[in-house]
Protein backbone atom coordinates (compact mmCIF):
# COMPACT_ATOMS: atom_id res chain seq x y z
CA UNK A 1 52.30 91.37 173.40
CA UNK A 2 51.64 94.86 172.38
CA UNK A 3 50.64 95.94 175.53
CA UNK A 4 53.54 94.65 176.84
CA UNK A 5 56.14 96.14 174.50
CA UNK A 6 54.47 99.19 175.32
CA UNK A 7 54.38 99.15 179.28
CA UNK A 8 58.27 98.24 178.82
CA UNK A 9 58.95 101.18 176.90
CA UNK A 10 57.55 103.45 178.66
CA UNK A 11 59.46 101.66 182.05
CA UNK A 12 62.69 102.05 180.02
CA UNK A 13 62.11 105.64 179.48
CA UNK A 14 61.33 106.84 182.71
CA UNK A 15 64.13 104.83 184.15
CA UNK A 16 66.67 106.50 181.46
CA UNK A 17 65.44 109.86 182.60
CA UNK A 18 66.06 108.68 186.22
CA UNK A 19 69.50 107.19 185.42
CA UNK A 20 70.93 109.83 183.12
CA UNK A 21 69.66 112.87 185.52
CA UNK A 22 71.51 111.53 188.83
CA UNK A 23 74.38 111.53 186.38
CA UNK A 24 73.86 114.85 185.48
CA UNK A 25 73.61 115.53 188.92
CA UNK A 26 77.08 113.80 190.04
CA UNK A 27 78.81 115.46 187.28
CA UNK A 28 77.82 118.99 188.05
CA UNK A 29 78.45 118.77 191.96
CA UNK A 30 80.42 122.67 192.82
CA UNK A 31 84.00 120.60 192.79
CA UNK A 32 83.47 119.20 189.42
CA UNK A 33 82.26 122.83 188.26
CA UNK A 34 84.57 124.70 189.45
CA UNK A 35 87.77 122.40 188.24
CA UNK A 36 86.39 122.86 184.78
CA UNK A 37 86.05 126.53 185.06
CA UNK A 38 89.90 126.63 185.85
CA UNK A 39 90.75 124.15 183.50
CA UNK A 40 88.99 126.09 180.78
CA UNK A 41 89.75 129.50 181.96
CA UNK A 42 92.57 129.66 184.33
CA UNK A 43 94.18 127.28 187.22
CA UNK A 44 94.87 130.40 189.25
CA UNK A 45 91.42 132.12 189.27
CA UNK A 46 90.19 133.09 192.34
CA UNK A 47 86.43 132.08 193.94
CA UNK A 48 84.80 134.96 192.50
CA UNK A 49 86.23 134.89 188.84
CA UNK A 50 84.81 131.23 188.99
CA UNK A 51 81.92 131.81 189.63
CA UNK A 52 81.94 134.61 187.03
CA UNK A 53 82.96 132.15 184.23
CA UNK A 54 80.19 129.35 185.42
CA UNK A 55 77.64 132.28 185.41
CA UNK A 56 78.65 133.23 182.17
CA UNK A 57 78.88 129.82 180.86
CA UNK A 58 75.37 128.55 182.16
CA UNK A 59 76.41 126.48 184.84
CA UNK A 60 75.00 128.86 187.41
CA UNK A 61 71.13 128.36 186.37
CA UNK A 62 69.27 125.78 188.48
CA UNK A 63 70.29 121.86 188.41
CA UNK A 64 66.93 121.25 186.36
CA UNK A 65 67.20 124.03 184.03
CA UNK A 66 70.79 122.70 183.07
CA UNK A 67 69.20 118.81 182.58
CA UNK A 68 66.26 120.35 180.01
CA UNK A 69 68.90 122.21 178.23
CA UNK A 70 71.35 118.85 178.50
CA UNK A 71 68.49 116.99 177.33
CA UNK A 72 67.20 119.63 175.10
CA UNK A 73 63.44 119.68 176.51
CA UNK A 74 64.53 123.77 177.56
CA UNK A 75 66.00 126.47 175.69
CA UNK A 76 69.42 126.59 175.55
CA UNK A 77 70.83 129.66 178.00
CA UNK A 78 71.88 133.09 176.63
CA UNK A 79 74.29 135.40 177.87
CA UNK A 80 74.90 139.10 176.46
CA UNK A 81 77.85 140.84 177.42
CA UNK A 82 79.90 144.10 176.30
CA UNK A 83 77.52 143.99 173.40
CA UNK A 84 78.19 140.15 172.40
CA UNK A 85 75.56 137.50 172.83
CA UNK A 86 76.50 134.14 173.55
CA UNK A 87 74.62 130.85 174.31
CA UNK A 88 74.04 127.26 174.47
CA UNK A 89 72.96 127.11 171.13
CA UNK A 90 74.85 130.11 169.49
CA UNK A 91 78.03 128.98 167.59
CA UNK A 92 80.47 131.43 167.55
CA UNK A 93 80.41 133.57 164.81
CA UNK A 94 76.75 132.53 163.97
CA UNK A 95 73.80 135.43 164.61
CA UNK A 96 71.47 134.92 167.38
CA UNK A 97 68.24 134.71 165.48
CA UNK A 98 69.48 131.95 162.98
CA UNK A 99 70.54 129.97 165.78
CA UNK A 100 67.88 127.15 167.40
CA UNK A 101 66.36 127.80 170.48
CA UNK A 102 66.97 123.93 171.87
CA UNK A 103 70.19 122.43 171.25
CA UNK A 104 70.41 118.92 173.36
CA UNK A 105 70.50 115.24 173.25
CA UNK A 106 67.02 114.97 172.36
CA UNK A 107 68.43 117.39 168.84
CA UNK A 108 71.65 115.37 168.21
CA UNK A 109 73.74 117.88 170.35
CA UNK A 110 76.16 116.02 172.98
CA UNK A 111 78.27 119.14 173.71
CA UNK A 112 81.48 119.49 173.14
CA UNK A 113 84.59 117.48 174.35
CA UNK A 114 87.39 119.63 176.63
CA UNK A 115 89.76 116.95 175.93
CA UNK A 116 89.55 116.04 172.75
CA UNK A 117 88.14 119.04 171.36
CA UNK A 118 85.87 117.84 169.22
CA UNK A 119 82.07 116.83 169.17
CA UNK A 120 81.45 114.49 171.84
CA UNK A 121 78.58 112.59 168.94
CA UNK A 122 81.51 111.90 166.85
CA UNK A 123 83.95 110.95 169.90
CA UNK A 124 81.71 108.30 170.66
CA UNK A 125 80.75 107.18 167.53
CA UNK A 126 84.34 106.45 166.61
CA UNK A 127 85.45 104.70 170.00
CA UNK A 128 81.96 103.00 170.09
CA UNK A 129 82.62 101.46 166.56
CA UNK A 130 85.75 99.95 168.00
CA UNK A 131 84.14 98.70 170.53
CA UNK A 132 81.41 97.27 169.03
CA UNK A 133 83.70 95.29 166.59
CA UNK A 134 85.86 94.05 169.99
CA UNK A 135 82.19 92.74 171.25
CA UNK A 136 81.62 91.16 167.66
CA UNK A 137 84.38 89.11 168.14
CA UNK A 138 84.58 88.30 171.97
CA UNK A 139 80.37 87.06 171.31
CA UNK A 140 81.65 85.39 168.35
CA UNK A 141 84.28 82.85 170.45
CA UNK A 142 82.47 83.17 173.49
CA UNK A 143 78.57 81.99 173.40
CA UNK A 144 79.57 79.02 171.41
CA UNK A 145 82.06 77.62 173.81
CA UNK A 146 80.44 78.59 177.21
CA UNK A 147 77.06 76.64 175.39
CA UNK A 148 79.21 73.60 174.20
CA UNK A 149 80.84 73.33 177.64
CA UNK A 150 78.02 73.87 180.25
CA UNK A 151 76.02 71.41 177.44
CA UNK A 152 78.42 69.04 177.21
CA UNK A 153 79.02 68.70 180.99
CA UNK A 154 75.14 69.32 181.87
CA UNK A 155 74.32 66.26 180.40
CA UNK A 156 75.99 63.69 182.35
CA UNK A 157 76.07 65.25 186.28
CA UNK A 158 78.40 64.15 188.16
CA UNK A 159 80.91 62.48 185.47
CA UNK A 160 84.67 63.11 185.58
CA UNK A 161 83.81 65.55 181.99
CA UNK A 162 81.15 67.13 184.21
CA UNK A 163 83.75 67.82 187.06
CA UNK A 164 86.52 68.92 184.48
CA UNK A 165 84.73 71.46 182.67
CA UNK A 166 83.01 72.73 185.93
CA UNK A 167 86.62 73.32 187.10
CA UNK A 168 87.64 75.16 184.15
CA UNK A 169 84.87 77.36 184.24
CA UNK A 170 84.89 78.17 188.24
CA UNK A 171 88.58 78.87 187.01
CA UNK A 172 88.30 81.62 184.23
CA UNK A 173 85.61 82.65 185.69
CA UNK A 174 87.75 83.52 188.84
CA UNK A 175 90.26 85.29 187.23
CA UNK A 176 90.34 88.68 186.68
CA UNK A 177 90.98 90.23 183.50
CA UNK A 178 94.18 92.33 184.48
CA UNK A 179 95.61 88.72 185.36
CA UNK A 180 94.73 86.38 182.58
CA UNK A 181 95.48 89.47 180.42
CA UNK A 182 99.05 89.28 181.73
CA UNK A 183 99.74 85.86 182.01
CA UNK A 184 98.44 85.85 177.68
CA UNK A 185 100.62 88.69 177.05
CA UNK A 186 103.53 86.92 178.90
CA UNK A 187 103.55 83.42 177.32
CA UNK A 188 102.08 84.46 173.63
CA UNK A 189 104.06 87.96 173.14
CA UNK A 190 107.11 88.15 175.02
CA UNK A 191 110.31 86.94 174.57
CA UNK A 192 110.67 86.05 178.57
CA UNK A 193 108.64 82.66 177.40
CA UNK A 194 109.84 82.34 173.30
CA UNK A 195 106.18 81.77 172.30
CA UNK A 196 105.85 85.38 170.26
CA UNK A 197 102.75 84.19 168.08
CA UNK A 198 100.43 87.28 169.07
CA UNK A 199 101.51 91.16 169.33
CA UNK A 200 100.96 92.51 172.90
CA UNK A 201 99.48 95.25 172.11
CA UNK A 202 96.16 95.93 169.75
CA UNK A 203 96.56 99.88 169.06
CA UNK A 204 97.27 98.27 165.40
CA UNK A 205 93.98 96.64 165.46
CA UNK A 206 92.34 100.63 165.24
CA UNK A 207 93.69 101.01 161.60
CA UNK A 208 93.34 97.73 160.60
CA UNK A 209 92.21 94.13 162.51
CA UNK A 210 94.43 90.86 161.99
CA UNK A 211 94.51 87.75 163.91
CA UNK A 212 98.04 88.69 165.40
CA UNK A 213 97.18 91.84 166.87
CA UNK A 214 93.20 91.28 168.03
CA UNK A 215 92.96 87.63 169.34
CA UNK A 216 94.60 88.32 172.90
CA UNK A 217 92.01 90.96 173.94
CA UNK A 218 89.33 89.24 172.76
CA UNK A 219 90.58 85.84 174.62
CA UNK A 220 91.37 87.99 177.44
CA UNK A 221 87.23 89.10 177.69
CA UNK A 222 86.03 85.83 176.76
CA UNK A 223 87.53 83.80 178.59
CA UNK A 224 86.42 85.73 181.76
CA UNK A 225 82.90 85.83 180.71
CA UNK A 226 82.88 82.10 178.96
CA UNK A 227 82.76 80.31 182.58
CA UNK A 228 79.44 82.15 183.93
CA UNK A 229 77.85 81.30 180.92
CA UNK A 230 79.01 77.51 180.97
CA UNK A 231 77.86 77.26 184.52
CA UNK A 232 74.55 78.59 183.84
CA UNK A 233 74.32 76.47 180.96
CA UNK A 234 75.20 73.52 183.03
CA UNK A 235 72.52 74.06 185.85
CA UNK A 236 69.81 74.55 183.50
CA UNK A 237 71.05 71.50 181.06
CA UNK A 238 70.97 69.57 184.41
CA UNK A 239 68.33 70.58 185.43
CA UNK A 240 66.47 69.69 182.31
CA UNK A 241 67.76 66.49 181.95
CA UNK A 242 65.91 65.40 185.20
CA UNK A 243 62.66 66.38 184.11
CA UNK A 244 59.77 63.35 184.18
CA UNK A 245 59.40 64.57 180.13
CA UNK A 246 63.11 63.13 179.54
CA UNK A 247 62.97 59.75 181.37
CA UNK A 248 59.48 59.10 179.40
CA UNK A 249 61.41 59.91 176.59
CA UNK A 250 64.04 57.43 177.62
CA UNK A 251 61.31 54.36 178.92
CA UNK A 252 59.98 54.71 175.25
CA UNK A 253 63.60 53.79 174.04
CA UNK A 254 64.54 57.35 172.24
CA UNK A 255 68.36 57.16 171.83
CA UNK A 256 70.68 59.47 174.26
CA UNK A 257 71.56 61.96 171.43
CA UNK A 258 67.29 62.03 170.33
CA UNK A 259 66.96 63.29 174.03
CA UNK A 260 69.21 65.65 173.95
CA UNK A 261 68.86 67.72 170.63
CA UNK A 262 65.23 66.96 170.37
CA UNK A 263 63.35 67.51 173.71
CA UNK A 264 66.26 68.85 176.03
CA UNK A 265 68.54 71.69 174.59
CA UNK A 266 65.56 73.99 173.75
CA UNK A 267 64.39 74.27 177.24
CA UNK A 268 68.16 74.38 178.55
CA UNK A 269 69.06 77.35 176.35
CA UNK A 270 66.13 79.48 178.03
CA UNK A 271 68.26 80.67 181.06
CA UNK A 272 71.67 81.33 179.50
CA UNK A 273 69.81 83.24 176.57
CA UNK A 274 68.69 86.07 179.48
CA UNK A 275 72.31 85.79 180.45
CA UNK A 276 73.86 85.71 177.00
CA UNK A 277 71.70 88.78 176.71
CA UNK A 278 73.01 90.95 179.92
CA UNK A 279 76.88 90.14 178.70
CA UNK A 280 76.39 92.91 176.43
CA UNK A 281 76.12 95.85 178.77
CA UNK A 282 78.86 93.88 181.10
CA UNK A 283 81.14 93.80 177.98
CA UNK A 284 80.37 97.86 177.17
CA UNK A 285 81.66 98.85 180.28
CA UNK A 286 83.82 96.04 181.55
CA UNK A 287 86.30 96.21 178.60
CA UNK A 288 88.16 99.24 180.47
CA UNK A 289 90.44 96.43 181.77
CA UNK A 290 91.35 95.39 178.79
CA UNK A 291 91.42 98.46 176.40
CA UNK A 292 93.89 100.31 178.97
CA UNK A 293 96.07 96.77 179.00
CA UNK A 294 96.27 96.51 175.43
CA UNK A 295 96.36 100.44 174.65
CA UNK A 296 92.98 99.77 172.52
CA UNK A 297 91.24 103.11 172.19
CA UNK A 298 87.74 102.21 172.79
CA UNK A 299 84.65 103.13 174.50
CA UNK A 300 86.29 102.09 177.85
CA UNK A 301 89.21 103.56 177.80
CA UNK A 302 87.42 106.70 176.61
CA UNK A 303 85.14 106.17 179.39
CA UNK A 304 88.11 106.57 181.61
CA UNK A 305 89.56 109.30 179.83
CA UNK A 306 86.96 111.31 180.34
CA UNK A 307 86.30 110.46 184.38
CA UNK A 308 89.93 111.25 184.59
CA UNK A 309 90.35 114.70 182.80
CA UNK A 310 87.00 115.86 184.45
CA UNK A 311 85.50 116.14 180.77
CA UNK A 312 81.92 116.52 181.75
CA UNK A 313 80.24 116.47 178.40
CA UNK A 314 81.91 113.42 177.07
CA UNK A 315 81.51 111.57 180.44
CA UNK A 316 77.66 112.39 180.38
CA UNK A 317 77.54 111.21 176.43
CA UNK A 318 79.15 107.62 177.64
CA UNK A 319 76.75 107.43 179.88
CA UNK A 320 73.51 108.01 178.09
CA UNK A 321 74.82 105.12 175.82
CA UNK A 322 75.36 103.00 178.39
CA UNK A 323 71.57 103.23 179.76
CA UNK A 324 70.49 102.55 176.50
CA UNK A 325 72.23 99.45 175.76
CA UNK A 326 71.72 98.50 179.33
CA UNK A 327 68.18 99.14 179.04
CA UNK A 328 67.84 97.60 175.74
CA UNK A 329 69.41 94.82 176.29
CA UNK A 330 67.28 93.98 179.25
CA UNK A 331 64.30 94.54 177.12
CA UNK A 332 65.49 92.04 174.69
CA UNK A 333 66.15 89.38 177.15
CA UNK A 334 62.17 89.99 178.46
CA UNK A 335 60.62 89.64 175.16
CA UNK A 336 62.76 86.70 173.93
CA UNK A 337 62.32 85.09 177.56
CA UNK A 338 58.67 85.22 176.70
CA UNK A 339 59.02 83.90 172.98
CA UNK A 340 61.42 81.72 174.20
CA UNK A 341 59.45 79.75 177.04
CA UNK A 342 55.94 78.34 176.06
CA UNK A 343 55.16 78.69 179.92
CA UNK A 344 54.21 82.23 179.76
CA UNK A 345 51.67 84.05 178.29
CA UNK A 346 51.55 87.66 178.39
CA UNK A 347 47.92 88.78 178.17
């Protein structure tokens, strides 16, 4: 088990270095350089003041000098002009030779936001928090029902409970956020229907969560999610329940319910757990829908935010947390796959 912990760290590494670099790359492509130069300098600056300011600013150095300072593997870049030094790592007003040599991801650095204009560490730390609560919830009403409902209709195939509850998940399943969103919004928050039991909106829920303003968005996401996990559930439950162990069980007169909870649910909970598992990275990035529909400032809709206003630094901060939890995550599901399934060994 060591061996293999270690193997898939070292995968996960390599393959965040991989990830996060081509993002680097996409993110510094000339366009995307030279719109921040003239949204940090000037909008009417002409081709060769731009490239003056990137020079100055460090975006002129090679694409893999830029990643090692990024990363902060490489000292940060310098630049000494009309007798002033500035640099990566120099804050302004500070003295050169107090100021560290790396300054990068690697140090706690993320850079500095051009929308915001603040620390793009404590950016995402704030939105992330909110976030994370929003997944709290959405996990919390989610997993149980998808399990109870792919259970429930796993164990008899074929019945008319089995055919309802496949329905309902194919259903919510196939609906898109931005439309189930709606239609909640619509009938629990409007006037247009009279049922006004839920706020449409969950900027609120930022200073302070309550049922009224925070169980719409997390319905919204769970509801979408809840019928891939049910179906799962189902196919494995099914699955299960025609194994030669279960009709022993059954020929030696164990009771329905002894089947089921004793020799059955174990082994059908070992494929939705891997799936359970992936929601989380789905659920990082896929809550942009909702955030923007419900005006809740999160990770997503900073996400966006940043794509949108060309904010470099913050959109390459997003992204190294979503390879981690993407990565980790997937890590997770491996290792409790394996502790999970007496069927493998891993020598």
């Amino acid at each position: 088990m060591l061996k293999f912990l270690l193997r898939r760290t070292l995968t996960m590494v390599a393959t965040a270095l991989v990830l996060t670099f081509v993002v680097f790359w996409l993110t510094n492509l000339p366009p995307n350089l030279e719109k921040l130069a003239k949204s940090e300098g000037n909008a009417r600056m002409t081709d060769g003041e731009v490239i003056s300011w990137l020079d100055r600013n460090g975006h002129a150095q090679p694409l893999v000098k830029r990643y090692g300072e990024w990363l902060g593997v490489a000292p940060g870049w310098t630049d000494e002009r009309d007798g002033v030094t500035s640099g990566r790592c120099i804050a302004r007003g500070a003295a050169v030779e107090d100021s560290p040599r790396f300054c990068g991801v690697l140090q706690g650095y993320w850079g500095q936001s051009t929308v915001f204009k603040a620390p793009v560490s404590e950016i995402i730390a704030t939105r992330l928090s909110l976030t994370g609560i929003l997944m709290f919830w959405v996990m919390v009403l989610m997993v149980p029902s998808a399990l109870l409902i792919g259970i429930l209709a796993g164990m008899r195939e074929g019945s008319k409970l089995d055919r309802t509850l496949s329905t309902v998940s194919i259903a919510t399943t196939a609906t898109p956020e931005y439309v189930s969103g709606v239609i909640l919004i619509v009938v629990f928050s409007s006037s247009m229907v009279g049922l006004k039991w839920f706020k449409g909106t969950a900027t609120s829920a930022m200073d302070g969560i309550t049922f009224e303003n925070f169980f719409l968005p997390v319905l919204t996401i769970a509801l979408y999610g809840m019928g891939y996990i049910a179906r799962m559930t189902r196919a494995s439950m099914s699955e299960v329940m025609t194994a030669q162990y279960i009709r022993t069980a059954r020929l030696k007169g164990a009771s329905f319910g002894r089947v089921v909870m004793r020799h059955a649910l174990r082994n059908a909970l070992i494929a939705p757990f891997t799936v359970i598992m992936l929601q989380f990275p789905w659920l990082l990035n896929g809550v942009v829908i909702v955030e923007t529909l419900f005006n809740f400032k999160g990770f997503g809709w900073t996400l966006v935010e940043a794509a949108g206003n060309n904010d470099i630094q913050l959109l390459l901060g997003c992204s190294v947390v979503a390879v981690v939890v993407v990565l980790v995550t997937q890590a997770m599901s491996d290792v409790g796959y394996v502790l999970l399934n007496p069927r493998i060994r891993v020598s």
